[in-house]
Every structure is written in structure tokens, then in C-alpha cells.
Protein backbone atom coordinates (compact mmCIF):
# COMPACT_ATOMS: atom_id res chain seq x y z
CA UNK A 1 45.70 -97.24 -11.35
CA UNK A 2 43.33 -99.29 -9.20
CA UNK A 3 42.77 -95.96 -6.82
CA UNK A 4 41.74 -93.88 -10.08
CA UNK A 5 39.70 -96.74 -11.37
CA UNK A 6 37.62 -97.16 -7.85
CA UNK A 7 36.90 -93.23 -8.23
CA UNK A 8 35.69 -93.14 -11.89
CA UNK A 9 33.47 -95.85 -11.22
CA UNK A 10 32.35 -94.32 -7.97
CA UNK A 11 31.55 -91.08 -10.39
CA UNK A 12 29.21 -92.96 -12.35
CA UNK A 13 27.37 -94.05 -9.00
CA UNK A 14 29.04 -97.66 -9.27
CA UNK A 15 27.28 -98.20 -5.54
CA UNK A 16 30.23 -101.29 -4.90
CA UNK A 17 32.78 -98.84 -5.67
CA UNK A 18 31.22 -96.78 -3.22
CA UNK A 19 31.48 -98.99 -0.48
CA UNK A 20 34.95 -100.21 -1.42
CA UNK A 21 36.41 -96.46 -1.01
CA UNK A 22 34.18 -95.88 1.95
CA UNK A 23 36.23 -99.25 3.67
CA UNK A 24 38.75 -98.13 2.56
CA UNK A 25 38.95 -94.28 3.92
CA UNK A 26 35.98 -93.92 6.64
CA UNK A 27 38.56 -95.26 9.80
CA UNK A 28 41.03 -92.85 9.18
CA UNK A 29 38.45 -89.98 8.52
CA UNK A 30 36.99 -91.59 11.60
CA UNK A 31 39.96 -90.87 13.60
CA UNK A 32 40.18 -87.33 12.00
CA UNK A 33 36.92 -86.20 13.10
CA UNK A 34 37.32 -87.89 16.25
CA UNK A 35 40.53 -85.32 17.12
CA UNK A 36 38.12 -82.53 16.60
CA UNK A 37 34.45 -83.85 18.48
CA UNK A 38 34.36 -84.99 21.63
CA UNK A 39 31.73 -87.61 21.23
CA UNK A 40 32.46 -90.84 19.17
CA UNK A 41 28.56 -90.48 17.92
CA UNK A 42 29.21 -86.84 16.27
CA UNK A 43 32.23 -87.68 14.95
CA UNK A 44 30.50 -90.90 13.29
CA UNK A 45 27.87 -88.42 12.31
CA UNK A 46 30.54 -86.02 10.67
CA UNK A 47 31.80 -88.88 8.67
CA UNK A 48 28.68 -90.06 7.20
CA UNK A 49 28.18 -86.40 6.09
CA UNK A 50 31.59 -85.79 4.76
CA UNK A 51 31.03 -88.84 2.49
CA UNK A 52 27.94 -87.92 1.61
CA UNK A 53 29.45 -84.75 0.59
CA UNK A 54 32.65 -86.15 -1.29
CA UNK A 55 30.04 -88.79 -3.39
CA UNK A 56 28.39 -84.98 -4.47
CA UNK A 57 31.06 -83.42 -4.94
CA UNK A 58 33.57 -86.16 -6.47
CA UNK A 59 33.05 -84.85 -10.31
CA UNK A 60 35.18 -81.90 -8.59
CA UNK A 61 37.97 -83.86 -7.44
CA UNK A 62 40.95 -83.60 -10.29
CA UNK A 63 43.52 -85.69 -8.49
CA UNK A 64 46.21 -82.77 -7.89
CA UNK A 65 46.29 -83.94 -4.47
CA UNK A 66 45.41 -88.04 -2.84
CA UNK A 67 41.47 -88.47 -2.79
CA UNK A 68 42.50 -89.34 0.98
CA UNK A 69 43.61 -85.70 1.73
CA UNK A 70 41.00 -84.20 -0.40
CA UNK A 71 38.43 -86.21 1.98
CA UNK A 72 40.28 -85.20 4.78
CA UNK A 73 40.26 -81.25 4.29
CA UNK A 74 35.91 -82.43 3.80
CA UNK A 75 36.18 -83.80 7.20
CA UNK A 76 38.01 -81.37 8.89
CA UNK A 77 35.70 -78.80 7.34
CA UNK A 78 32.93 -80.76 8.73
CA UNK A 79 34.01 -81.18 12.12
CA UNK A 80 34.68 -77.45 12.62
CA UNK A 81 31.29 -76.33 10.92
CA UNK A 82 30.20 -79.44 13.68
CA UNK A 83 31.80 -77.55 16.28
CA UNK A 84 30.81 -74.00 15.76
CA UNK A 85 27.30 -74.99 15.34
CA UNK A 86 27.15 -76.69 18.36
CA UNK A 87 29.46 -74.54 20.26
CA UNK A 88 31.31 -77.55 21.89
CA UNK A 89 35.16 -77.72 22.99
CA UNK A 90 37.69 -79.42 21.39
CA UNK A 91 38.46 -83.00 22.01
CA UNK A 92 41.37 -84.04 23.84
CA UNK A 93 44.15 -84.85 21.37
CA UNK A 94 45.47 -88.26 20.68
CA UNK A 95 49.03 -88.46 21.86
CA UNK A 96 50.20 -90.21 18.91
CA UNK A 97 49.50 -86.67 16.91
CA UNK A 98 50.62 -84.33 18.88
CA UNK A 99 54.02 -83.23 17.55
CA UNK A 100 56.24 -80.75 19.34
CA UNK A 101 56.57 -77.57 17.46
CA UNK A 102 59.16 -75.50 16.20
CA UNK A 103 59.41 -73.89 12.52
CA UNK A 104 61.52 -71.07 12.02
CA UNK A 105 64.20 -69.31 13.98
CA UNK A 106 61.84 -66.63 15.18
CA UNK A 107 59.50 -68.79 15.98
CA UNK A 108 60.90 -71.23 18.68
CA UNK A 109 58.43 -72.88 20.42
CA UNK A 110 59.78 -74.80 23.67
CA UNK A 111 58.00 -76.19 26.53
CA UNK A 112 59.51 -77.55 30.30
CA UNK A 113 60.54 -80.71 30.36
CA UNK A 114 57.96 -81.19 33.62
CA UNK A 115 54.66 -80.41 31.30
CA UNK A 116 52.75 -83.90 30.21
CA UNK A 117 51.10 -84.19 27.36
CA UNK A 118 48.22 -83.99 29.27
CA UNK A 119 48.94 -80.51 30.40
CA UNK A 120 49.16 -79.38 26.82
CA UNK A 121 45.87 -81.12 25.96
CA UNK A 122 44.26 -79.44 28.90
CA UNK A 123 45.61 -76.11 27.35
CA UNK A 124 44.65 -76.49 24.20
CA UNK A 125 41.28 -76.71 25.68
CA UNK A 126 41.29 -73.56 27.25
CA UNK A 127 42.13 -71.31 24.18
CA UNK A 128 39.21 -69.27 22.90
CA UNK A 129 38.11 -70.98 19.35
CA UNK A 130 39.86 -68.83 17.00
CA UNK A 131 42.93 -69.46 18.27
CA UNK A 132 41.83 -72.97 19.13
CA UNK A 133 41.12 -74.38 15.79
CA UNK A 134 44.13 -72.62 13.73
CA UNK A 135 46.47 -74.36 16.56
CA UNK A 136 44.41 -77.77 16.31
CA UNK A 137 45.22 -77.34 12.58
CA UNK A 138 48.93 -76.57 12.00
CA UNK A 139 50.28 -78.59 15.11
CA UNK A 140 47.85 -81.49 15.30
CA UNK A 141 46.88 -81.82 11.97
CA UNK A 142 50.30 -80.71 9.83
CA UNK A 143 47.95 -77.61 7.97
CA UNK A 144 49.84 -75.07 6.62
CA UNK A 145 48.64 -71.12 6.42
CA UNK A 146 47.21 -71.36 3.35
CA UNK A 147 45.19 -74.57 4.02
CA UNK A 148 43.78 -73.47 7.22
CA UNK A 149 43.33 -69.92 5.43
CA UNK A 150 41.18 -71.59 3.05
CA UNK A 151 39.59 -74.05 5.53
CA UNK A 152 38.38 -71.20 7.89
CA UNK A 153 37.79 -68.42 5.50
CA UNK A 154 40.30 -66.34 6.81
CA UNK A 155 43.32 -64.24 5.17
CA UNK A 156 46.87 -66.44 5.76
CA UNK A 157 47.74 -63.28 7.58
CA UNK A 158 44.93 -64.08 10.29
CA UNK A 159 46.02 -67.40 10.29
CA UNK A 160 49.67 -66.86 11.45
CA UNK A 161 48.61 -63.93 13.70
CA UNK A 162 45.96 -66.67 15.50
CA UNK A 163 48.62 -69.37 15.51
CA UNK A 164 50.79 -67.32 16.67
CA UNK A 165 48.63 -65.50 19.91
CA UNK A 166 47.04 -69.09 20.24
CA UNK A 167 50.92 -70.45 20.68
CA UNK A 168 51.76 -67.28 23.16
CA UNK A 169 48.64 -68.26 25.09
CA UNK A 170 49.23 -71.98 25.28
CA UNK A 171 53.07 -71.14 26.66
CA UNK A 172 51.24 -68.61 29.11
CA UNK A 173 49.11 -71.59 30.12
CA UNK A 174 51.60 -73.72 30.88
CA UNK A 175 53.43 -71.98 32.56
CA UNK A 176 51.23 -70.68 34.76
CA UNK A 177 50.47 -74.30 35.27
CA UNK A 178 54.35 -75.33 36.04
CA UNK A 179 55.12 -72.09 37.95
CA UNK A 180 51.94 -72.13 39.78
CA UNK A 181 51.95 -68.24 38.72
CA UNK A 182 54.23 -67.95 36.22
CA UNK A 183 57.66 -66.10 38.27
């Protein structure tokens, strides 16, 4: 109950309750943003602003999901709107999210014991954007298709076809990398 109570007060502009759930969420959305922008600066920037927007916007938030992944999608949109204005790469992941990837049968996903994590990072780097951000979502940030669908304003169909180049490129990547050319 305490949650829900901070949130209707913060709907009625209770500015303490405001600051309470901004303690509360804005190092976690700080570390969010973070995975996306390079620069500690933006993704302070992109923080502020996803508050900002959240505090507008909280008379829309029903509670079918936590308020903290309701903030989080506002982040994430944020940091990518952050990103494609600017143009700029994405960050270097965190280690601690990266999660090795497999899903269905058809869909193994396997990498040589001999790549780092910092080969994958580097990778990641080098897809183009489309296929950049729908990986960054599903295997960094746990996203599903109709999430990131609804994130980038693309069909789910797009979004498995993108995941699914963007994964054929990254394996291409590395092992070019491993192989030196890949035979």
C-alpha cells in the first residue's frame, strides 16, 4: 500500500511525494539510461526528462504493471529518442546485464568460448541502429517483441526479423574477430 499511496499523492502534486519516488527510482533509471548513452551527463539529462515526463503523464499510469517498469519503458524511450536525435553509438554494456542468449530451438544462439565480453560489446557497437537497438532491447534489457514493437513503432514482425539479422550479424562479427576471417 505505501507504493500506491506515494503515487496518489504524487498525482495531486504532493511535491514531498515527488521527491520520495524520485529517491527512490532515479538510480536505477540512472543506470538504465546509462546502458543506452555514452555520456554520464546525457544519461542524467534523460532522467530528469523521463521524470518530468512520468510526473505529466502519471494520471495515465493504472498500475497493471510496477510504476518502476512503467518508468523504465519512459526511460528507455527517452534514451533512444536521445540517441537518434543525436545520432550517437551505443554505450558499452555493463557486464552484469549482459545475458547469454538462447530462446527457442530454432533459434540457438552460441558463441566461442575464446570471445570476451568485451568482444561482444565491441560488436554490438558495430551493428547499424536498427538492428542495434532491437538487440540492446531483448538481450540487454529482457524486452520482448511486443514491447520493443511498441517502444520503436515497429510491427513485432520487424522486431524479430531485426533481432534476428542483428543476432546473424553479431555471430558474423565475432567470428570474423576469432577466426581472423571467419574459415
Amino acid at each position: 500500500m505505501f507504493q500506491v499511496d506515494i503515487i496518489e499523492k504524487c498525482k495531486q502534486n504532493n511535491r514531498k511525494a515527488q521527491v520520495q519516488l524520485y529517491n527512490q527510482y532515479c538510480n536505477g533509471m540512472y543506470i538504465v539510461a546509462k546502458r543506452f548513452l555514452k555520456d554520464a551527463d546525457d544519461a542524467e539529462d534523460v532522467v530528469q526528462e523521463a521524470f518530468i515526463k512520468a510526473f505529466e503523464k502519471l494520471h495515465q499510469y493504472k498500475a497493471e504493471v510496477t510504476f518502476g517498469a512503467w518508468l523504465k519503458r519512459i526511460v528507455v524511450n527517452k534514451s533512444i529518442d536521445f540517441l537518434k536525435s543525436k545520432k550517437q553509438r551505443l554505450v558499452e554494456l555493463d557486464e552484469v546485464h549482459l545475458k547469454v542468449i538462447d530462446t527457442t530451438n530454432e533459434d540457438k544462439w552460441l558463441v566461442d568460448d575464446a570471445i570476451t565480453l568485451n568482444d561482444v560489446k565491441r560488436a554490438i557497437d558495430k551493428l547499424p541502429d536498427k538492428y542495434q537497438y532491437v538487440v540492446m532491447m531483448y538481450l540487454i534489457e529482457g524486452y520482448d517483441h511486443q514491447e520493443i514493437s511498441e517502444v520503436l513503432n515497429i510491427s513485432e514482425v520487424a522486431s524479430r526479423t531485426q533481432l534476428s539479422r542483428g543476432k546473424v550479424k553479431l555471430q558474423e562479427l565475432l567470428k570474423h574477430k576469432h577466426h581472423g576471417t571467419g574459415h
